[in-house]
Protein backbone atom coordinates (compact mmCIF):
# COMPACT_ATOMS: atom_id res chain seq x y z
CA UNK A 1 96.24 -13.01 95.00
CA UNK A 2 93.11 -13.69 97.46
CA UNK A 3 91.29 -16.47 96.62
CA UNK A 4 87.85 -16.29 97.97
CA UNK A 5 85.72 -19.13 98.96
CA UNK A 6 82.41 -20.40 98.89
CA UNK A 7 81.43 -19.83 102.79
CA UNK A 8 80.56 -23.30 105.10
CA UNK A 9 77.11 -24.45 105.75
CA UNK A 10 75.47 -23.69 109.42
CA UNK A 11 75.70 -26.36 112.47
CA UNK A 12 72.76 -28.08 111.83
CA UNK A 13 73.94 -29.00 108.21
CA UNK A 14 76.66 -30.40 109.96
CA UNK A 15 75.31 -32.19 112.86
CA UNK A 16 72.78 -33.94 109.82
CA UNK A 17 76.64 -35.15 108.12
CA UNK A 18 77.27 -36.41 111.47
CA UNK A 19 74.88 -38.38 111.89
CA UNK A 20 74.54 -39.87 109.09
CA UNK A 21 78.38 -41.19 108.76
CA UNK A 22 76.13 -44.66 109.85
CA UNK A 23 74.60 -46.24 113.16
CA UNK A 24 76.63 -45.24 116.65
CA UNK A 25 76.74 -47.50 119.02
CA UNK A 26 76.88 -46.73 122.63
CA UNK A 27 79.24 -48.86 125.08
CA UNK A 28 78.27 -49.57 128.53
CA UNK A 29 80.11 -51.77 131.57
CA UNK A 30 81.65 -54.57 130.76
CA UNK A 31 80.64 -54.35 126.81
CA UNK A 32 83.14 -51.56 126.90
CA UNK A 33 85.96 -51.86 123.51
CA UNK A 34 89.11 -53.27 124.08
CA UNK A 35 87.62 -55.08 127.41
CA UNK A 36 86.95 -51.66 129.42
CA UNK A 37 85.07 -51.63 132.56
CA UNK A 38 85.09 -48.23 133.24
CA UNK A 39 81.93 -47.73 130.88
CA UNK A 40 83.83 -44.72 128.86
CA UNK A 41 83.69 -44.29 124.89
CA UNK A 42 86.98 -45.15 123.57
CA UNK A 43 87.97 -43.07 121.26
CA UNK A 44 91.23 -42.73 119.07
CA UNK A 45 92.02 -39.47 117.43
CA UNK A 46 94.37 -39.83 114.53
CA UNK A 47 96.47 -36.26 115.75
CA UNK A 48 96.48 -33.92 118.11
CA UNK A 49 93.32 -31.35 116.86
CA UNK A 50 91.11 -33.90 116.87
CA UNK A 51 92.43 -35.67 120.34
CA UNK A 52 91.55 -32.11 121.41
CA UNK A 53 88.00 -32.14 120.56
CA UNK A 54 87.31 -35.20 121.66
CA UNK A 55 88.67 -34.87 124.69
CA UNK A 56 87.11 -31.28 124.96
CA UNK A 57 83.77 -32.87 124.21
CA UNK A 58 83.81 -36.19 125.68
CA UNK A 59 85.35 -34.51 128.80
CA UNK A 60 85.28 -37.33 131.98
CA UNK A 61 83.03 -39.91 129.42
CA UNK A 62 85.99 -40.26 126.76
CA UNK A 63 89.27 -42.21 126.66
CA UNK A 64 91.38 -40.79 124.23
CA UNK A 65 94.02 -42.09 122.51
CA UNK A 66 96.15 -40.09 120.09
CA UNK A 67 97.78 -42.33 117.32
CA UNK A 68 100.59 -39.75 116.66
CA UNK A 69 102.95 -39.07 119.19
CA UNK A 70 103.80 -35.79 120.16
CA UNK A 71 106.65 -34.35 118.28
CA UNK A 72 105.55 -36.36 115.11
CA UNK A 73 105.00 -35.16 111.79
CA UNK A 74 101.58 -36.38 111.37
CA UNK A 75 101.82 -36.27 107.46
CA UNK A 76 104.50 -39.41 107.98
CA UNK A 77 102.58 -41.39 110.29
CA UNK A 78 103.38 -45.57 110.35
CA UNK A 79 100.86 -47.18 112.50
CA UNK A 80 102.12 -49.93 114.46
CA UNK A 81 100.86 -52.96 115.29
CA UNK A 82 99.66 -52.23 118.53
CA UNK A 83 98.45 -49.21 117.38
CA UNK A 84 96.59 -51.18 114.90
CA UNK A 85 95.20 -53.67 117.31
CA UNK A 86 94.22 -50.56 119.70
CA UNK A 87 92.36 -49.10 116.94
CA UNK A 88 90.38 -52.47 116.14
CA UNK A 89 88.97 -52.31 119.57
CA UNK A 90 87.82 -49.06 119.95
CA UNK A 91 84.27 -47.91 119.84
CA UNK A 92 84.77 -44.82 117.39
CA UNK A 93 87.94 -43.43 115.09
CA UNK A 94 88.31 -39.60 114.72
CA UNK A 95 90.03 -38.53 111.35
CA UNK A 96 90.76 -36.77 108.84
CA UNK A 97 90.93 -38.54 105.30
CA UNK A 98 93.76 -37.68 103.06
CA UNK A 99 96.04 -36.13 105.62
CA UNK A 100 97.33 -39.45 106.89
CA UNK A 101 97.44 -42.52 104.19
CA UNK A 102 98.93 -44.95 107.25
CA UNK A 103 95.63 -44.16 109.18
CA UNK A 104 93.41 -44.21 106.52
CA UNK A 105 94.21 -47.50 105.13
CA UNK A 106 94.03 -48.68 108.80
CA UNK A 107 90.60 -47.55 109.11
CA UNK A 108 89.84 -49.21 105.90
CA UNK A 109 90.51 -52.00 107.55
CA UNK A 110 89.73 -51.76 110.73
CA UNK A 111 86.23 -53.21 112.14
CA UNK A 112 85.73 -50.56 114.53
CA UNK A 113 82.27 -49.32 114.03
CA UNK A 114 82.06 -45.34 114.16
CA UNK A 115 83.87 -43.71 111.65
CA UNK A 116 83.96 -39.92 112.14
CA UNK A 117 85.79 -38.61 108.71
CA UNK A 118 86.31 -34.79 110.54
CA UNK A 119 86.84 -33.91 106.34
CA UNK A 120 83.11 -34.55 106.19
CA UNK A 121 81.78 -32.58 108.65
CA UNK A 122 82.51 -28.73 106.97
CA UNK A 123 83.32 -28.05 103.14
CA UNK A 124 86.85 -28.35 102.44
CA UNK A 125 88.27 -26.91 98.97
CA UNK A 126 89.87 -28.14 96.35
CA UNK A 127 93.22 -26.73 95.58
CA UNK A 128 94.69 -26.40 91.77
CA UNK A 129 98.50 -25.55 90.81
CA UNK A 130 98.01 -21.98 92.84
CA UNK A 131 95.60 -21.20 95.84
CA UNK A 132 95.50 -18.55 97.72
CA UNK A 133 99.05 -17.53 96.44
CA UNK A 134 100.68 -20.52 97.39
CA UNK A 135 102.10 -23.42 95.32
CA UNK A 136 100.06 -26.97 95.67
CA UNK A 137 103.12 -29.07 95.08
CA UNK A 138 102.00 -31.69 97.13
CA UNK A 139 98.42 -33.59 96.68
CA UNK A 140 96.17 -35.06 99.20
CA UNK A 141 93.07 -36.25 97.46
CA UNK A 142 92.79 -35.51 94.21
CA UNK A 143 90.37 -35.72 92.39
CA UNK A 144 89.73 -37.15 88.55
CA UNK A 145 89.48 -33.58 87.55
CA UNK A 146 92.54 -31.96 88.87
CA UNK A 147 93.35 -30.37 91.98
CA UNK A 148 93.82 -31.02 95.57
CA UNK A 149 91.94 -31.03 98.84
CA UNK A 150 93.37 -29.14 101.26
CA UNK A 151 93.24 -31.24 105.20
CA UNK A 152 94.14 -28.22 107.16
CA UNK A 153 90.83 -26.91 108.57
CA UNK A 154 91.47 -26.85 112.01
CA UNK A 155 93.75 -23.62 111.79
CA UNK A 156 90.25 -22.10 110.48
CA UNK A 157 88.40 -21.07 113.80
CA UNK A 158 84.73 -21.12 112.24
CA UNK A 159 85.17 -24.60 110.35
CA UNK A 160 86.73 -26.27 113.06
CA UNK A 161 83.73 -25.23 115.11
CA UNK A 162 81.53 -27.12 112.36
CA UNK A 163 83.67 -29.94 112.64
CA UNK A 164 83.05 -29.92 116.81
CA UNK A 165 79.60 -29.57 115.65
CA UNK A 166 79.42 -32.85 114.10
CA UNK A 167 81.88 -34.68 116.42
CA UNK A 168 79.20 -33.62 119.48
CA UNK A 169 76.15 -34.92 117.40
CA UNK A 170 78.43 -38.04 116.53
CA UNK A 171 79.15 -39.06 120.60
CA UNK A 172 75.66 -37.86 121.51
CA UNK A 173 74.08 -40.80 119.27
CA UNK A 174 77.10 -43.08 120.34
CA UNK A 175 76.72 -42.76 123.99
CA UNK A 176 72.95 -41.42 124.61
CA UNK A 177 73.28 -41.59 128.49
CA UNK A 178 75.63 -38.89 128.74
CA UNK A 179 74.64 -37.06 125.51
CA UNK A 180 73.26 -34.11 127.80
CA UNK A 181 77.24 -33.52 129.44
CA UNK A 182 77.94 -33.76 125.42
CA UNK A 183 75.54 -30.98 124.65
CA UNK A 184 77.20 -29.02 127.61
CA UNK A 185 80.71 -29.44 126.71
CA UNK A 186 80.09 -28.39 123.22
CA UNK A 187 78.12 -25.39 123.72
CA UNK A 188 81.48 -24.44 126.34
CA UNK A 189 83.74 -25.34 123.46
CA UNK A 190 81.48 -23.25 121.08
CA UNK A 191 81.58 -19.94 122.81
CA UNK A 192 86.12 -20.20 122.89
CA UNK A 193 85.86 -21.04 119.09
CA UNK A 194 83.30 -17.89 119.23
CA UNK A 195 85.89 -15.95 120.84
CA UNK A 196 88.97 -17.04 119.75
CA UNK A 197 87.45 -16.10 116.15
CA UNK A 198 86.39 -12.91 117.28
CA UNK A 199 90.03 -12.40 118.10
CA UNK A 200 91.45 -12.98 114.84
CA UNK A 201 88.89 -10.63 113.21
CA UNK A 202 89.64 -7.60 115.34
CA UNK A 203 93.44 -8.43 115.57
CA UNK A 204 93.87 -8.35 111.93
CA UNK A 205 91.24 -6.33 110.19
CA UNK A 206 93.84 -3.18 110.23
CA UNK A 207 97.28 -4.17 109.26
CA UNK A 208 100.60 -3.01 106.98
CA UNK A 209 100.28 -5.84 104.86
CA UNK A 210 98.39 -8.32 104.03
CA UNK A 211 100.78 -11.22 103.11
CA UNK A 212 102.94 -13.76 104.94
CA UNK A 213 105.18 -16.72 104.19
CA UNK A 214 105.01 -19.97 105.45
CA UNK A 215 107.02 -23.24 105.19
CA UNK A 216 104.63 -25.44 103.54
CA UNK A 217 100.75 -24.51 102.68
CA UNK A 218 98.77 -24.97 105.77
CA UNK A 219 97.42 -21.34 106.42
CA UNK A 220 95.06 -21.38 103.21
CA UNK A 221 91.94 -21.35 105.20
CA UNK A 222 93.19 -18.97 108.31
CA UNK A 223 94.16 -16.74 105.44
CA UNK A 224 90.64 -16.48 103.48
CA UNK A 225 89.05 -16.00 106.80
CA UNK A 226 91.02 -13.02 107.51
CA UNK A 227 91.38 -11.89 104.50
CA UNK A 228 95.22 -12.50 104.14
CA UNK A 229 97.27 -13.84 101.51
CA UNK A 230 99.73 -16.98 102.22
CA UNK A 231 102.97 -17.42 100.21
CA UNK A 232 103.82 -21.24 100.97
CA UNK A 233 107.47 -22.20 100.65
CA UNK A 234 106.20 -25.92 100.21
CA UNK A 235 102.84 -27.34 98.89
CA UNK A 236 100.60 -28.92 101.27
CA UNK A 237 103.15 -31.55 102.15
CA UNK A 238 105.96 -29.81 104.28
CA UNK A 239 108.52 -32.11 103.07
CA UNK A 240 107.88 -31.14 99.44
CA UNK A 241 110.69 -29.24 98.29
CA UNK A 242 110.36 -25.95 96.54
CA UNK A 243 111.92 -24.71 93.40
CA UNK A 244 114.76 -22.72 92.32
CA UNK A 245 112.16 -20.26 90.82
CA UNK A 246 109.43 -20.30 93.44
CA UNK A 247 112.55 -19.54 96.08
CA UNK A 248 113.68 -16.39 93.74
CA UNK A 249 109.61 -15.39 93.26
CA UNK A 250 109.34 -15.68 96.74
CA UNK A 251 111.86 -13.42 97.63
CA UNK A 252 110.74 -10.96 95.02
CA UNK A 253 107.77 -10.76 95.82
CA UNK A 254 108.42 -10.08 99.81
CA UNK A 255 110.51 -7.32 98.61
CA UNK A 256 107.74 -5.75 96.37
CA UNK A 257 104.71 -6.50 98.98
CA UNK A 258 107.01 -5.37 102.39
CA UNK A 259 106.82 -8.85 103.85
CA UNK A 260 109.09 -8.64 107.12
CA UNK A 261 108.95 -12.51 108.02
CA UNK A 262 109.42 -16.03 106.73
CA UNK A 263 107.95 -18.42 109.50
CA UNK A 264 108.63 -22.15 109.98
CA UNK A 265 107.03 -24.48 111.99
CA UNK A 266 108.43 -26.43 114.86
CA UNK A 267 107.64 -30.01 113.62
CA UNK A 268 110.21 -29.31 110.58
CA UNK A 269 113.45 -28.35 109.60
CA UNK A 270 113.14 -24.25 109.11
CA UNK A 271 116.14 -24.78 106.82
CA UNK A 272 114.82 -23.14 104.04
CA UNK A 273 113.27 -20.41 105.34
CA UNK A 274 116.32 -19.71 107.47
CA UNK A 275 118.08 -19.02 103.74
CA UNK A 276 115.17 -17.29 102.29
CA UNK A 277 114.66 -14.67 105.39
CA UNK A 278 118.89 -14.26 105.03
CA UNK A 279 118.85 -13.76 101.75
CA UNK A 280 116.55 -11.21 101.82
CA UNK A 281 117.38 -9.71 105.12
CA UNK A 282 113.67 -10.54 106.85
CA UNK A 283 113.01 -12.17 110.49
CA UNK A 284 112.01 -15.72 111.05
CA UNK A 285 109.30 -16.43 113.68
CA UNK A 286 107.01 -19.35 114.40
CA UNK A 287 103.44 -20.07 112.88
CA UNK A 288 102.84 -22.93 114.34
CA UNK A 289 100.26 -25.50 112.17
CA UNK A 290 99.20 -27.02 115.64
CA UNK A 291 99.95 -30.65 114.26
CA UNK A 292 101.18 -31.81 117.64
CA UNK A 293 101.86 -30.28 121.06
CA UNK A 294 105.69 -30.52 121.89
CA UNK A 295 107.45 -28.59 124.98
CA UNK A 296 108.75 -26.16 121.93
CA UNK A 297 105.21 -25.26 121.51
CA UNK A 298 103.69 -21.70 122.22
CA UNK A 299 100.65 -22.97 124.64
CA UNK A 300 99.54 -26.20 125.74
CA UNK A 301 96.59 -26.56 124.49
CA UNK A 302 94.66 -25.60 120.72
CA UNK A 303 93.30 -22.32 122.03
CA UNK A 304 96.56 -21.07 123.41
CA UNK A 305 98.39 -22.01 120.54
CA UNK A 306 96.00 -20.52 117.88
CA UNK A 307 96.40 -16.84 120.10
CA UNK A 308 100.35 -17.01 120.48
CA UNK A 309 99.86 -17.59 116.40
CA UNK A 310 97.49 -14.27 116.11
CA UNK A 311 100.49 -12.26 118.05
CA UNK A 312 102.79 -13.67 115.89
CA UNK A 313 100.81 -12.02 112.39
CA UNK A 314 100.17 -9.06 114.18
CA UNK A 315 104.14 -8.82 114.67
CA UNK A 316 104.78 -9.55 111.11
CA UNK A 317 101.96 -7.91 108.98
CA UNK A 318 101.93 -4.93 110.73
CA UNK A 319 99.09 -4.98 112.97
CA UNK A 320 97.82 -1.57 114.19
């Protein structure tokens, strides 16, 4: 079934949240972190999404340094050392708290003084046993009373914009002198997210089917914005592993709701939804949770990814 949400607050909510994650600090010269000269905020992103805001944002102001290497499954992220000791000196952290435990117990630690939690900066839900259709088998933050956040708003167009929202207000106050190229950059950034939504409306809002099947539950959000319904092989963690019933209901129900494809994901083994899609006799195809950019990827960037994505629901539910 559809499970519809409460909708986000505006901008300015946002840009308030950002704000008031605590004093920014602007670096200058020679006070630069880590012993910079160059006068740029240094900035390190915890994965690839938010290494493309910030660098999207900050533009020629940022350094950016993304503590999971491309081709990594973010979810099983060891920091190093030196990634520890890169972190320590930076001027501001962008994360996303519960998606990766390594980084947030680094950050815990860490001294660095501008915490941006991107979780903070739009309304993320809280997901029980079933969401959206889709087994939670896997939880990242729960609560006392049951259920589990879901990290996985940057595949939503309109919340990810919130969450460049507050990441602009956030450098603005950090680095005042340039906060007017800030301003700029965002409002260039806002009118893609404007369009690449826009996009995803008309592209699906007539289609066979409304239904698809994923590898592990990171679609919840793209689907209640579009009015789709994911069927998750996996919980929210893609390494959780499914079971012998939710593989048979799956394939039920893609027979009874004329699902044509099972897609996997680049970043892990598509296994399992190789045997579901035989067993049933449907295609497999790539949606692509835009964890990390890899030379398997479809685009190089967020915004190309997130389109060769839309073609790829429009091939399997149907599209008109």
């Amino acid at each position: 079934m559809n499970v519809r949400r409460r909708l986000i607050s505006g901008a300015a909510a946002v840009a308030a949240t950002a704000l008031g994650l605590g004093a920014l600090t602007a670096c200058s010269g020679a006070a630069a972190a880590g012993g910079r000269s160059d006068g740029k905020l240094d900035v390190v992103a915890s994965f690839y999404p938010l290494q493309y805001l910030a660098e999207e944002i900050g533009g020629t102001h940022v350094n950016v340094t993304n503590l999971t290497e491309p081709g990594q499954e973010p979810h099983d992220l060891e920091i190093s050392a030196r990634q520890t000791a890169r972190l320590q000196d930076a001027d501001a952290v962008l994360y996303i708290k519960n998606l990766q435990p390594a980084v947030d117990d680094a950050v815990v630690q860490a001294e660095v003084k501008n915490k941006i939690d991107a979780a903070s900066l739009t309304k993320l839900e809280k997901h029980g046993t079933e969401v959206g259709g889709h087994a939670a088998a896997h939880d990242h933050g729960e609560d006392e009373e049951g259920g589990a956040t879901d990290p996985h708003v940057w595949l939503d167009p309109v919340r990810f914009a919130e969450v460049a929202e507050g990441v602009a207000a956030a450098f603005e106050k950090a680095d005042p002198k340039h906060s007017a190229d800030y301003a700029k950059n965002m409002a260039a950034l806002r009118s893609r997210f404007v369009a690449l939504n826009t996009d995803f409306e008309n592209g699906l809002a007539r289609t066979r089917t409304k239904t698809f099947i994923t590898t592990h539950a990171a679609f919840g959000y793209l689907a209640e914005r579009y009015g789709l319904t994911e069927e998750a092989i996996s919980g929210l963690d893609p390494e959780s592993e499914p079971s012998g019933n939710r593989i048979k209901g799956l394939e039920s129900m893609a027979k009874a709701d004329g699902v044509t494809t099972v897609f996997y994901e680049t970043l892990v083994s598509d296994r399992t939804a190789r045997t579901i899609a035989g067993d049933t006799g449907l295609r497999t195809d790539v949606l692509d949770p835009l964890e990390g950019i890899t030379d398997k990827s479809r685009g190089s960037d967020y915004m190309q990814v997130m389109e060769s994505n839309l073609k790829a629901l429009q091939k399997a539910l149907g599209a008109e």
